[in-house]
Protein backbone atom coordinates (compact mmCIF):
# COMPACT_ATOMS: atom_id res chain seq x y z
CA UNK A 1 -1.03 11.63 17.82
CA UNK A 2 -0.70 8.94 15.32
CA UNK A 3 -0.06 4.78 15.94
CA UNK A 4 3.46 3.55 15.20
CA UNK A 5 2.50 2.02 11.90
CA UNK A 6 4.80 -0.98 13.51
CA UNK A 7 2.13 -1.73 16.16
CA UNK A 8 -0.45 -1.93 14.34
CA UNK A 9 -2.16 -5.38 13.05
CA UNK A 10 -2.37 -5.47 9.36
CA UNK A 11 -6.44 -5.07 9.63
CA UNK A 12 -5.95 -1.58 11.32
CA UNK A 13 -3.68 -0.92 8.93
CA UNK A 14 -5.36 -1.20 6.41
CA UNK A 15 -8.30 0.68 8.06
CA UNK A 16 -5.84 3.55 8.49
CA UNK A 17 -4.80 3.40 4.85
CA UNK A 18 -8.26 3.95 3.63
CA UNK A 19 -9.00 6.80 5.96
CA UNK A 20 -5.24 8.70 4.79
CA UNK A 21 -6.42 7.55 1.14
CA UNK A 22 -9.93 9.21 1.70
CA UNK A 23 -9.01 12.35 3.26
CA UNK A 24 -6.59 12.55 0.34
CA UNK A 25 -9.37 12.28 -1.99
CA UNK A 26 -11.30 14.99 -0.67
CA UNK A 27 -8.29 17.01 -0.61
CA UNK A 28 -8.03 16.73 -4.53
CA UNK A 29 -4.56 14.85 -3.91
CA UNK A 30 -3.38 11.16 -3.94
CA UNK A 31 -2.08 8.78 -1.31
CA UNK A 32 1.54 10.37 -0.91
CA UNK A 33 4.32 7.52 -0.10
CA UNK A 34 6.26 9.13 2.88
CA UNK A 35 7.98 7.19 5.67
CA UNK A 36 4.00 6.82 7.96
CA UNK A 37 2.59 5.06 4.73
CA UNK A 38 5.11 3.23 3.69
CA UNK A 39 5.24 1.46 7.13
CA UNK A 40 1.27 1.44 7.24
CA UNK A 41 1.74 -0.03 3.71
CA UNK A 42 4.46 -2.92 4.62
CA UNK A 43 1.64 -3.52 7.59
CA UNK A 44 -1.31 -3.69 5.71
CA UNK A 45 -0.49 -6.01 3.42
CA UNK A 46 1.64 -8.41 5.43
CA UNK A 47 4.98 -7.40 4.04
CA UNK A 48 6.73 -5.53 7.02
CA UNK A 49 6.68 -9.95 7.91
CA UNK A 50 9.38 -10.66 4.98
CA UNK A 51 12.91 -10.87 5.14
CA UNK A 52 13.82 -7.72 3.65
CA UNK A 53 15.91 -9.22 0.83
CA UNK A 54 12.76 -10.71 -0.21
CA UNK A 55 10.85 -8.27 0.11
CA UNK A 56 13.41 -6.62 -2.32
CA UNK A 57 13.29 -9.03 -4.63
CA UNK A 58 9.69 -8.82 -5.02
CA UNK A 59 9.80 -5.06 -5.38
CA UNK A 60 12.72 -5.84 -8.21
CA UNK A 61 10.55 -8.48 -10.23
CA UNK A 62 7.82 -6.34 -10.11
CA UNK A 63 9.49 -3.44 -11.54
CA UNK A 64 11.08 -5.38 -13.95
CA UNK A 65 8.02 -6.75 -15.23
CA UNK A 66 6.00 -3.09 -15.17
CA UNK A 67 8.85 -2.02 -17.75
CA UNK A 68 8.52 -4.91 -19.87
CA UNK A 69 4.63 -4.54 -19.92
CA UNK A 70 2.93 -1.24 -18.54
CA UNK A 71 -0.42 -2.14 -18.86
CA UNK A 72 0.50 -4.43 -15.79
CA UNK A 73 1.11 -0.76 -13.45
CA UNK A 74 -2.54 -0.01 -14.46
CA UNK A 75 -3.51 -3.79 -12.91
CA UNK A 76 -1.96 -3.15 -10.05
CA UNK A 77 -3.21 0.48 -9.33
CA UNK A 78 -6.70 -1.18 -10.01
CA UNK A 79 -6.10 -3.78 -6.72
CA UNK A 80 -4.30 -1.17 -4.91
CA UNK A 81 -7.15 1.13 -4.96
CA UNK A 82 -9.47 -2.13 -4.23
CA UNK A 83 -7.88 -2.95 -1.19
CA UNK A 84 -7.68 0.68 0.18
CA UNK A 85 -11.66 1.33 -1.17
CA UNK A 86 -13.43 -1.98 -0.66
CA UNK A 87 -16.33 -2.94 -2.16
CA UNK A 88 -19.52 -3.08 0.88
CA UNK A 89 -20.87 -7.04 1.22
């Protein structure tokens, strides 16, 4: 049975978001953003913390600014897939 995404500390989190993003990987497939990952996902990175009109906001900007310049989505997906596949010390 899985951990209410809510419970969990934003290091086990993000521990869980690597495995899900792993076993997706070896699937063929790609993280998929359903309600257990986007919680894990507000968790992990400290988000699920904000006020959710800011956390809103942020979401807005960054859109905003992704369709203005769309090499920035490629950025991002580059530190996304950091976080969720460290490199080892």
């Amino acid at each position: 049975m899985a951990m209410d995404p809510l419970r969990q500390d934003q290091t086990s989190a993000r521990a869980y978001l690597r495995q899900a993003a792993a076993e997706a990987a070896r699937r063929g497939d790609r993280l998929r953003l359903d309600q257990h990952s986007a919680l894990l996902i507000l968790c992990a990175t400290g988000a699920a913390e904000l006020d959710p009109e800011v956390l809103v906001g942020l979401l807005v900007t960054g859109l905003e600014q992704a369709n203005l310049a769309p090499v920035l989505e490629a950025k991002w997906r580059q530190r996304g897939e950091a976080a969720l596949h460290p490199e080892p010390p």
